[in-house]
N, C-alpha and C. Protein backbone atom coordinates (compact mmCIF):
# COMPACT_ATOMS: atom_id res chain seq x y z
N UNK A 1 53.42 40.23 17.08
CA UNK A 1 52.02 39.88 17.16
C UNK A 1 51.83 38.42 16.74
N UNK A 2 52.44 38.18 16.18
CA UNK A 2 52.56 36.44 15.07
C UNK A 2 52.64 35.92 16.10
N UNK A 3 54.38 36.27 16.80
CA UNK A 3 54.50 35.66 17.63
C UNK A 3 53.73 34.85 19.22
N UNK A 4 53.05 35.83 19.52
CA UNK A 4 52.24 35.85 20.46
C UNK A 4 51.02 34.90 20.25
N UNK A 5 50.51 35.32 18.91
CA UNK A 5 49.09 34.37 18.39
C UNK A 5 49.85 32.93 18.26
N UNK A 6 51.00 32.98 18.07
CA UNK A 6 51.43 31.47 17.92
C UNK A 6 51.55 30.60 19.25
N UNK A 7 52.26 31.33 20.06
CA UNK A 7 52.50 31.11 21.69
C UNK A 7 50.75 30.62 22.18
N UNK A 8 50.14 31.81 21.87
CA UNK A 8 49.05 30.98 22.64
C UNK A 8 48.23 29.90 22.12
N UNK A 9 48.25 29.68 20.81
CA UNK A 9 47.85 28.61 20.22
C UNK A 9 48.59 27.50 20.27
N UNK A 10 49.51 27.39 21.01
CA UNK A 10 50.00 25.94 21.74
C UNK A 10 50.08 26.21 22.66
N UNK A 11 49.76 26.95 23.43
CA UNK A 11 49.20 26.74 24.80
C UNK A 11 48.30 26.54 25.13
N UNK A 12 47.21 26.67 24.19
CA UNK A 12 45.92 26.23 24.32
C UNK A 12 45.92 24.90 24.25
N UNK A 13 46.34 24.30 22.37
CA UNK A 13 46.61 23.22 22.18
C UNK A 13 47.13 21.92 23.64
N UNK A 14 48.40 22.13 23.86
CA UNK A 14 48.87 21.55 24.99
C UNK A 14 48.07 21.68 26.15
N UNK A 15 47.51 22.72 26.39
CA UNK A 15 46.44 22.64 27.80
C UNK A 15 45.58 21.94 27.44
N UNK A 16 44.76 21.71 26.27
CA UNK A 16 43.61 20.88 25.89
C UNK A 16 43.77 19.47 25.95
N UNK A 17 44.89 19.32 25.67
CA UNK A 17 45.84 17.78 25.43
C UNK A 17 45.86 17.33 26.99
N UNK A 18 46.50 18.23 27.85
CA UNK A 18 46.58 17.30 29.36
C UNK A 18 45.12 17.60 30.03
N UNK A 19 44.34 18.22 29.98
CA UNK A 19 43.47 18.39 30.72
C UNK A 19 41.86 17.53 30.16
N UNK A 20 42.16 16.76 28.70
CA UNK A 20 40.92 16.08 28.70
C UNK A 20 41.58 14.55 29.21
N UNK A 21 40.65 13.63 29.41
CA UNK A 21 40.65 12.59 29.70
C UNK A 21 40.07 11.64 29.09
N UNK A 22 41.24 11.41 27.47
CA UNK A 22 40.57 9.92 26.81
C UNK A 22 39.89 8.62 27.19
N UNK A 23 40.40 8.56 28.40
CA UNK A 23 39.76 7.15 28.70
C UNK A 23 38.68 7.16 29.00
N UNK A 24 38.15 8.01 30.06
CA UNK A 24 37.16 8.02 30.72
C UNK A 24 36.01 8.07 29.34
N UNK A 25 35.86 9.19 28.62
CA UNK A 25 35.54 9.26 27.49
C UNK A 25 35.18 8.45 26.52
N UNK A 26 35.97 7.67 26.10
CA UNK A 26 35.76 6.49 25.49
C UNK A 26 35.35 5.16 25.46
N UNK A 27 34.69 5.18 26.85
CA UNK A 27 34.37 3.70 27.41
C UNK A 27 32.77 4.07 27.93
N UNK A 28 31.85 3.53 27.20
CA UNK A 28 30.67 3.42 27.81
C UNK A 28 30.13 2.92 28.62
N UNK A 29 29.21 2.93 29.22
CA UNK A 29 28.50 2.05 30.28
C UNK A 29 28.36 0.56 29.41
N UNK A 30 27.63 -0.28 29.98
CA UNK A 30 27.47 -1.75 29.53
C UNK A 30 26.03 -1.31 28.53
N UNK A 31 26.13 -2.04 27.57
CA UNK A 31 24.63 -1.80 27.03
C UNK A 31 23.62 -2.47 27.12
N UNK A 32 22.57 -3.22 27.42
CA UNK A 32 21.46 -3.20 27.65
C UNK A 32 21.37 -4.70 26.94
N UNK A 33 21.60 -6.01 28.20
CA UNK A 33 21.51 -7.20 28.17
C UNK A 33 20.71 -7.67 27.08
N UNK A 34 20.55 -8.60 26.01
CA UNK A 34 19.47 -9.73 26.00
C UNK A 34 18.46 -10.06 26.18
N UNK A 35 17.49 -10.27 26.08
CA UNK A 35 16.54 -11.01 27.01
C UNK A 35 16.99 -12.30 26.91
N UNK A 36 17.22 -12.82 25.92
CA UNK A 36 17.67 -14.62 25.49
C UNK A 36 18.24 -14.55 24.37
N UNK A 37 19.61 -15.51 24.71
CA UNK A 37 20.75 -14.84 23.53
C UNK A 37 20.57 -16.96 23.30
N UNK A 38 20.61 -16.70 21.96
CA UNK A 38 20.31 -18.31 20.72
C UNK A 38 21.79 -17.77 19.66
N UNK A 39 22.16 -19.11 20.08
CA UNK A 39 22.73 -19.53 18.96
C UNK A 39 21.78 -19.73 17.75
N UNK A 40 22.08 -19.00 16.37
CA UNK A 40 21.91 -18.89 15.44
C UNK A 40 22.37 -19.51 14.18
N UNK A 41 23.67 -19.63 14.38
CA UNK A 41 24.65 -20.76 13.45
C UNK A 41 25.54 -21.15 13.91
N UNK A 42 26.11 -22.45 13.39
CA UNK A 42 26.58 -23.35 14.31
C UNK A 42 26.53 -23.96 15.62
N UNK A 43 27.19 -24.16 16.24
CA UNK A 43 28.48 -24.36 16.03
C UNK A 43 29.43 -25.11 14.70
N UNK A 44 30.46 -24.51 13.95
CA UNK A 44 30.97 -25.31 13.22
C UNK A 44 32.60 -24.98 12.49
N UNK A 45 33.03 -26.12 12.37
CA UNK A 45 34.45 -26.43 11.97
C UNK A 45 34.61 -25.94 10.96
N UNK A 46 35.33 -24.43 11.24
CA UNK A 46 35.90 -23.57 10.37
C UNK A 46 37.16 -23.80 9.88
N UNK A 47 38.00 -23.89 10.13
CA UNK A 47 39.16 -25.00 9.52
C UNK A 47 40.28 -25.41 10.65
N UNK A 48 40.88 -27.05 10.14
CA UNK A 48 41.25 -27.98 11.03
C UNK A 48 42.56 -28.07 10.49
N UNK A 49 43.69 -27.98 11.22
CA UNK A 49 45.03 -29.02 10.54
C UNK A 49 45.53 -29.84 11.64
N UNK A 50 46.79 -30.28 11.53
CA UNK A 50 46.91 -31.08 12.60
C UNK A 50 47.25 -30.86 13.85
N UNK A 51 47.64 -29.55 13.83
CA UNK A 51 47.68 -29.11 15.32
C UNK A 51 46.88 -27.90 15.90
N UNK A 52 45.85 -27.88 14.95
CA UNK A 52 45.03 -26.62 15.58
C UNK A 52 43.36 -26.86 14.76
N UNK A 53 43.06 -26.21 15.43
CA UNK A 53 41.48 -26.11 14.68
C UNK A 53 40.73 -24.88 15.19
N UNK A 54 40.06 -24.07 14.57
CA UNK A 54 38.97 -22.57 14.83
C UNK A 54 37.45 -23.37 14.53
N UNK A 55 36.72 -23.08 15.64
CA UNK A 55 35.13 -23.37 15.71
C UNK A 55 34.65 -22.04 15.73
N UNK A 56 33.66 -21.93 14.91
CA UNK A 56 32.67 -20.52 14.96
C UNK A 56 31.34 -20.67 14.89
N UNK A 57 30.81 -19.72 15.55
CA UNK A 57 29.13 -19.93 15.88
C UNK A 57 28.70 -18.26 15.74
N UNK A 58 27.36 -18.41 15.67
CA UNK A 58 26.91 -16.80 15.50
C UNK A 58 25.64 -17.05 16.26
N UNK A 59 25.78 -15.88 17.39
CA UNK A 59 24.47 -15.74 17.95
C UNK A 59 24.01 -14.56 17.84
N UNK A 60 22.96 -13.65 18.40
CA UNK A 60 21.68 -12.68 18.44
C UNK A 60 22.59 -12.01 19.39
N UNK A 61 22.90 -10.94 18.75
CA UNK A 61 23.60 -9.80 20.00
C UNK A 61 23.32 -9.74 21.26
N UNK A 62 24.01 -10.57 22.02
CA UNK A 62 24.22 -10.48 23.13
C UNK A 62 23.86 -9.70 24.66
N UNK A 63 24.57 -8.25 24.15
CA UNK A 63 24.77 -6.99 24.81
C UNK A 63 25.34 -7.20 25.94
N UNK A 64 25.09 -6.09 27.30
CA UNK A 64 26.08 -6.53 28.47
C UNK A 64 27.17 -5.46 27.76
N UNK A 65 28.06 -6.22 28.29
CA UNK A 65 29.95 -5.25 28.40
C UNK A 65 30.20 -5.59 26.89
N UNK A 66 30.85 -4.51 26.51
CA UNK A 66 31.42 -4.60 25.01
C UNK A 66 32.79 -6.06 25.01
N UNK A 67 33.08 -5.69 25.42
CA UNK A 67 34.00 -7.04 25.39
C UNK A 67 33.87 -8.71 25.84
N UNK A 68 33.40 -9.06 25.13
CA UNK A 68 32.60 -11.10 25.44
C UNK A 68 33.94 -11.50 25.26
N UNK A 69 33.90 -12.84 25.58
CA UNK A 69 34.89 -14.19 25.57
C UNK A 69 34.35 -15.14 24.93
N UNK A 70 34.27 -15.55 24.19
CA UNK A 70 34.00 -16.78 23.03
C UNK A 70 34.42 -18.20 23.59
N UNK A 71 34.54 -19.35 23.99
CA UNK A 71 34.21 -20.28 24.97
C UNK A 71 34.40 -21.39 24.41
N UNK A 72 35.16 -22.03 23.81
CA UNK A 72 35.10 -23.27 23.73
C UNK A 72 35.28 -24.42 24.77
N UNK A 73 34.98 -25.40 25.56
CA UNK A 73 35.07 -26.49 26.16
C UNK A 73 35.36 -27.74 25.18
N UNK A 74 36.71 -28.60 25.60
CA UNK A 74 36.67 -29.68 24.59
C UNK A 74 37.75 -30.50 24.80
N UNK A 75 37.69 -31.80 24.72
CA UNK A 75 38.56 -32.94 25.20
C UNK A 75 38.03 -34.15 23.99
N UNK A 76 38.91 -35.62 24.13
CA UNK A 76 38.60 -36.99 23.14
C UNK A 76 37.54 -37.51 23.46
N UNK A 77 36.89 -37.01 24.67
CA UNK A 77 35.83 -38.04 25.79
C UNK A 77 34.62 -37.15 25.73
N UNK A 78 33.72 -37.39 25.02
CA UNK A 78 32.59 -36.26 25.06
C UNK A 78 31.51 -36.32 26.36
N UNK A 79 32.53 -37.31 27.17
CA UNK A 79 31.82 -37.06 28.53
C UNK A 79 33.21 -36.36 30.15
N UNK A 80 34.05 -35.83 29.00
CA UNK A 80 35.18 -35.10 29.78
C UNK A 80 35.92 -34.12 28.51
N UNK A 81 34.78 -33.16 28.77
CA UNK A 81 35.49 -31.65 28.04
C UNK A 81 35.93 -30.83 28.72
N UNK A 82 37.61 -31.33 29.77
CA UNK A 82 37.83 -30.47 30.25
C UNK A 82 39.22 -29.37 29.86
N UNK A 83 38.98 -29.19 28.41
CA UNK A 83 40.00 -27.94 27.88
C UNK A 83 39.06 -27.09 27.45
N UNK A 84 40.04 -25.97 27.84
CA UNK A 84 39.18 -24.67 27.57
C UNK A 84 39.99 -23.05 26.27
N UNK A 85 39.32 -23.20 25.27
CA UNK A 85 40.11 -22.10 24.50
C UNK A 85 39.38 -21.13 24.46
N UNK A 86 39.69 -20.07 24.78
CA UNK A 86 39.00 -18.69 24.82
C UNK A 86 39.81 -17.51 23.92
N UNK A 87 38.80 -16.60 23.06
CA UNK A 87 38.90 -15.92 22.32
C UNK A 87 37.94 -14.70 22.90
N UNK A 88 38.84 -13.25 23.18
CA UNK A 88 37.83 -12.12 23.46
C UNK A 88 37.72 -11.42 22.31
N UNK A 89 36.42 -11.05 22.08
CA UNK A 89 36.16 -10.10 21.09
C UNK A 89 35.05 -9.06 21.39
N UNK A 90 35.22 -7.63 20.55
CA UNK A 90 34.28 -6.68 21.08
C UNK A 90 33.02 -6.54 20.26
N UNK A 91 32.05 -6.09 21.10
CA UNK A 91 30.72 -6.80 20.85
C UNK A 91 30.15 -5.09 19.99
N UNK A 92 29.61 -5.34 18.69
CA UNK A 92 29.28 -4.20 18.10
C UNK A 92 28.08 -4.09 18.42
N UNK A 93 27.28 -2.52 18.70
CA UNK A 93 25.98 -2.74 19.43
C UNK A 93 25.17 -2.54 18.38
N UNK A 94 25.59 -2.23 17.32
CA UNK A 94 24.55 -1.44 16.11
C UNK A 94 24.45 -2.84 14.97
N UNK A 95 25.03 -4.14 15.63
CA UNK A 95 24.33 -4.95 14.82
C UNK A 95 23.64 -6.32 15.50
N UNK A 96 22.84 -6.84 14.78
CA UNK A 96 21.72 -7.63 15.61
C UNK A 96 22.50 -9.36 15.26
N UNK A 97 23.76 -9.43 15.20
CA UNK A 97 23.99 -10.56 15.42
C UNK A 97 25.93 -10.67 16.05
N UNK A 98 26.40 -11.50 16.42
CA UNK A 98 28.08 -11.37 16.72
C UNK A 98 28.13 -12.59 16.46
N UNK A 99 29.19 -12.53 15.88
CA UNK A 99 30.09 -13.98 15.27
C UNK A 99 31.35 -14.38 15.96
N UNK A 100 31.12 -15.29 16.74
CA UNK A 100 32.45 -15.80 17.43
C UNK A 100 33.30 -16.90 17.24
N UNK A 101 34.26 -17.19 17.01
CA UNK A 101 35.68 -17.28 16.41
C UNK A 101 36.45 -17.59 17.55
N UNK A 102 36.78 -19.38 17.82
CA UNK A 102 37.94 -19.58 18.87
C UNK A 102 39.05 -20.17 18.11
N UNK A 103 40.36 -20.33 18.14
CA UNK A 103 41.26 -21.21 17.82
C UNK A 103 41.66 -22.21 19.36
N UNK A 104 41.72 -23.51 18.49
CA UNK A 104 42.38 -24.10 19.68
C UNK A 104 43.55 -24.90 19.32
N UNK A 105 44.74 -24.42 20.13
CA UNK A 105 45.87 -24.90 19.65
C UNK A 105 45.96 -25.86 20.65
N UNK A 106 47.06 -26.52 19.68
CA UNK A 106 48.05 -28.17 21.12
C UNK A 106 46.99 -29.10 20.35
N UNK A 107 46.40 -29.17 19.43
CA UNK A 107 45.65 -30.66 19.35
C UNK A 107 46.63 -31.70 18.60
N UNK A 108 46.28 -32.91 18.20
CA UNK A 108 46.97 -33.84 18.10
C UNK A 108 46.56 -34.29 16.71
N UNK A 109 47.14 -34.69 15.46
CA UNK A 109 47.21 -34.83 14.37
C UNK A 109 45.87 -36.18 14.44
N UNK A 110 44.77 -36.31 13.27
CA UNK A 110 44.13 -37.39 13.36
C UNK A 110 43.25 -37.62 14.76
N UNK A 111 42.67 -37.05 15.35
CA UNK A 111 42.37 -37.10 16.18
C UNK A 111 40.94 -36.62 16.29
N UNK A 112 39.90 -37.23 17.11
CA UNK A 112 38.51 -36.82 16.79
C UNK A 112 38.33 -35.94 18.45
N UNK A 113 38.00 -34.84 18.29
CA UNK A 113 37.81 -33.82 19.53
C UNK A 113 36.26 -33.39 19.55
N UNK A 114 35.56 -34.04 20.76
CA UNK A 114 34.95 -33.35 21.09
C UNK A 114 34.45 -31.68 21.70
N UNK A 115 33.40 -31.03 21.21
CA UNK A 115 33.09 -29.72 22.02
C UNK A 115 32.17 -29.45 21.94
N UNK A 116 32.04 -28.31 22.75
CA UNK A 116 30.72 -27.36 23.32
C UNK A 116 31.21 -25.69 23.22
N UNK A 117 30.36 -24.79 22.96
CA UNK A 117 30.43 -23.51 22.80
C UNK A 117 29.76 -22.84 23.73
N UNK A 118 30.09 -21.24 24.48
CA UNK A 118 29.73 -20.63 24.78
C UNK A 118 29.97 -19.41 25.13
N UNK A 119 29.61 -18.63 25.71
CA UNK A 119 29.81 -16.92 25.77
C UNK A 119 29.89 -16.04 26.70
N UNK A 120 30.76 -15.37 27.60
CA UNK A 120 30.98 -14.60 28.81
C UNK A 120 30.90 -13.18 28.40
N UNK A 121 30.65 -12.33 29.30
CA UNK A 121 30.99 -11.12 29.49
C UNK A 121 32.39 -11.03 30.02
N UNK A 122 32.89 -10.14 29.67
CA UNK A 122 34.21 -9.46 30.73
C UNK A 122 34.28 -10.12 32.17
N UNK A 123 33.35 -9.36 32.87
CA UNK A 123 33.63 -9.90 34.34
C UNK A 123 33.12 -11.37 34.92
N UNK A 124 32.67 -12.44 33.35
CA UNK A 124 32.55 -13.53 33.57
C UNK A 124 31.50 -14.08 33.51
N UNK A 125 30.47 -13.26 33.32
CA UNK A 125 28.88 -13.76 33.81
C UNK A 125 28.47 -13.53 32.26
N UNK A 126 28.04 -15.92 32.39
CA UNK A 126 27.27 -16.10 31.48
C UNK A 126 26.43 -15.58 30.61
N UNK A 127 26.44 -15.46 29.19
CA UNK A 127 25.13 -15.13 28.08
C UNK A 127 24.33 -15.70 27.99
N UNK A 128 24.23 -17.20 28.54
CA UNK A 128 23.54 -18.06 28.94
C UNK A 128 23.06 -18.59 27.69
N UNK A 129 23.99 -19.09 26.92
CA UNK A 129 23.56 -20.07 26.04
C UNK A 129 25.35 -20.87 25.85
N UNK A 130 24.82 -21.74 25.22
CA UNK A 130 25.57 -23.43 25.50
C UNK A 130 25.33 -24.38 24.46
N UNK A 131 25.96 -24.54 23.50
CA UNK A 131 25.31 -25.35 22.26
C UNK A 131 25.70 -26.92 22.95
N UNK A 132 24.69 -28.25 21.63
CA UNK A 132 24.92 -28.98 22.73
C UNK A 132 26.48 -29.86 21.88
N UNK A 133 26.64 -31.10 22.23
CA UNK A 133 28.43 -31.50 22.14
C UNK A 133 28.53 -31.81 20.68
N UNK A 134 29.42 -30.81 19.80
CA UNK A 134 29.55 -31.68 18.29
C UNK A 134 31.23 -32.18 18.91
N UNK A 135 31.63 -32.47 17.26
CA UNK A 135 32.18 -33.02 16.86
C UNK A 135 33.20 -32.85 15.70
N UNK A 136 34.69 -32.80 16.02
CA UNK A 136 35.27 -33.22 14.51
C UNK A 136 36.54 -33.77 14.42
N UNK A 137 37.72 -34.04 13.52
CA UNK A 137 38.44 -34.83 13.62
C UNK A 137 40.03 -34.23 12.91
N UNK A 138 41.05 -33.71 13.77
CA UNK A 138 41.85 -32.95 13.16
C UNK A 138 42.84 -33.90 11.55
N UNK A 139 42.89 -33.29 11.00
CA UNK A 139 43.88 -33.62 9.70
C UNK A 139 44.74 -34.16 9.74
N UNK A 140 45.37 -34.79 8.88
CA UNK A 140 46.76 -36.04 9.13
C UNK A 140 47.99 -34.38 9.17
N UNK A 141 49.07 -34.84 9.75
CA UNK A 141 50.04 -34.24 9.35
C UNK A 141 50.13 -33.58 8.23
N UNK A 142 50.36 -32.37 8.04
CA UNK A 142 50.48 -31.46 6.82
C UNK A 142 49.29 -31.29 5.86
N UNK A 143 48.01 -31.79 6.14
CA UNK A 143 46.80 -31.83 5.66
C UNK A 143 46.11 -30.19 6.40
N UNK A 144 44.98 -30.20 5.77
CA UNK A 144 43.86 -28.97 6.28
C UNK A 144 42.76 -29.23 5.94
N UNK A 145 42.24 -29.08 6.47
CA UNK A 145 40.62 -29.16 6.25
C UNK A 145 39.94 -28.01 6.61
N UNK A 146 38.43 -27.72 6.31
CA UNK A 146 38.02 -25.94 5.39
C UNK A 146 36.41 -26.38 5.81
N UNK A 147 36.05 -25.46 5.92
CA UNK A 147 34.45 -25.52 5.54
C UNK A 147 34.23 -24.07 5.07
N UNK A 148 33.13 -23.76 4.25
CA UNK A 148 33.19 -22.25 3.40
C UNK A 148 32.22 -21.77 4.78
N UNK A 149 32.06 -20.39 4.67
CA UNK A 149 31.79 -19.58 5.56
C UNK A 149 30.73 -19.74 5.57
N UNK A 150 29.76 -19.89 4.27
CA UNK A 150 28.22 -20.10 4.24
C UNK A 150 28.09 -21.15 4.70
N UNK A 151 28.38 -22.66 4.99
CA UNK A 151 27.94 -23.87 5.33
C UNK A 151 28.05 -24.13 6.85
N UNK A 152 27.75 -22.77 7.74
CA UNK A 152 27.55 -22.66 9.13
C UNK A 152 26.29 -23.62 9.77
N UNK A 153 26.36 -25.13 9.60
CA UNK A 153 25.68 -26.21 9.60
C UNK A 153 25.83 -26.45 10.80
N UNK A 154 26.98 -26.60 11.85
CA UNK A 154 27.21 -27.35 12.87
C UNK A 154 27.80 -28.58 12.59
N UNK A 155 27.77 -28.95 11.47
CA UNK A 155 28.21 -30.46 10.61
C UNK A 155 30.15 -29.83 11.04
N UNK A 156 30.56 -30.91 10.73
CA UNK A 156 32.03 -30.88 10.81
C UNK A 156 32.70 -30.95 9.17
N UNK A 157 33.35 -30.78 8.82
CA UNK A 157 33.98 -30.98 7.68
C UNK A 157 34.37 -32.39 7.02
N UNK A 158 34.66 -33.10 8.53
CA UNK A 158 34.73 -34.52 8.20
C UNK A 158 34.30 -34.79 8.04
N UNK A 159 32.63 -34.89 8.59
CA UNK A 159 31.19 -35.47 8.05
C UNK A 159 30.52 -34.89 6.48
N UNK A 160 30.96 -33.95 6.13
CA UNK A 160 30.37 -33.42 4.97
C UNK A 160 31.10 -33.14 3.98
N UNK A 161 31.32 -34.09 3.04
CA UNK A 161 32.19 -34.28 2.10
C UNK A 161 32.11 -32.71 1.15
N UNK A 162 30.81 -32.28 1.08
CA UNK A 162 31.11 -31.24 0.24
C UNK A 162 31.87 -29.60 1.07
N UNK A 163 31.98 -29.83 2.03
CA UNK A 163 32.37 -28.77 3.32
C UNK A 163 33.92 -28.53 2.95
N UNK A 164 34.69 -29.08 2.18
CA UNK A 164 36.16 -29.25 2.00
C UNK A 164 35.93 -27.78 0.96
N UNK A 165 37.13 -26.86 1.04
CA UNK A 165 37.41 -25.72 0.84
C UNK A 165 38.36 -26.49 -0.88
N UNK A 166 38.01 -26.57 -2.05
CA UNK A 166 38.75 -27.65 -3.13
C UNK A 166 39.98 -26.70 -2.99
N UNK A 167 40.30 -25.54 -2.67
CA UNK A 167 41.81 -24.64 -2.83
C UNK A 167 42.51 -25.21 -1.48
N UNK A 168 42.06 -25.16 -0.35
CA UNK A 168 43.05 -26.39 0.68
C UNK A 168 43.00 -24.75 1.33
N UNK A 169 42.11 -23.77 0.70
CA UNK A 169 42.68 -22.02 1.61
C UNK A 169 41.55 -22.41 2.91
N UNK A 170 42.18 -21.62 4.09
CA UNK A 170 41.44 -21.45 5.14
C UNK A 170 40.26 -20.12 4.90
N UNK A 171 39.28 -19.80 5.09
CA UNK A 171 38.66 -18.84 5.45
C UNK A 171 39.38 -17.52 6.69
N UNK A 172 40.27 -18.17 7.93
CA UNK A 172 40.48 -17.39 8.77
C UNK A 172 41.90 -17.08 8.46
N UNK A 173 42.48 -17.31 7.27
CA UNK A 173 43.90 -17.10 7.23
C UNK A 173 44.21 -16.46 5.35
């Protein structure tokens, strides 16, 4: 009798296992656009060394497809920003703001880089906001530069002497 109650309780088990369908399940429809998505904070230079730098901005939940692309545009010529670093992240619906977070690697030690920020859905289509061109200037060789998480100014670190992290720690690391 054991035996039997055991038999069918993994047969149940195992039938339950192939016959639902996690995926389908787990993926919602898109949720329910915007009307007008604002940048809220920043854009700003979250920390810089000499071959990389992370810009972060926070805007007004978005909505659309759970999964956005975070957007940086940025080159030396703030009238030719044509590099592009993109960061996807998933968009939480139960809160009224998303914080986006790009790294951009390959930059060049000492060097002042212009950019611009902005925000995609999955299949590409604009959030329709666009901050307008800052500014900042990567670290000498083996240097870092910091701004604390609260001083989401848009200011650069270079410009704001008090923006320097005094421990030399990154916020994103």
């Amino acid at each position: 009798m054991n035996r039997l109650l055991l038999t069918l309780a993994i047969t149940a088990a195992v039938g339950s296992l192939l016959s639902c369908s996690p995926t389908v399940t787990q993926i919602p429809p898109p949720g329910k656009r915007a009307a007008r998505v604002d940048i809220t904070k920043g854009p700003a230079l979250e920390s810089a060394r000499d071959d990389f730098a992370i810009i972060r901005w926070t805007t007004n939940n978005p909505g659309g497809t759970d999964v956005h692309f975070a957007v940086v545009q940025y080159g030396t010529d703030p009238k030719d920003l044509s590099q592009t670093a993109k960061s996807s992240i998933r968009i939480n619906r139960g809160h009224p703001e998303t914080i986006f977070r790009v790294r951009m690697p390959g930059l060049k030690p000492q060097t002042t880089y212009y950019y611009k920020v902005t925000s995609t859905e999955s299949n590409g289509k604009s959030d329709g906001v666009e901050s307008s061109v800052n500014q900042f200037t990567t670290a000498g060789p083996g240097e870092q530069r910091s701004t604390r998480p609260q001083s989401d100014q848009g200011l650069s670190s270079s410009s704001r002497p008090d923006a320097a992290d005094s421990r030399g720690a990154s916020p994103a690391e």
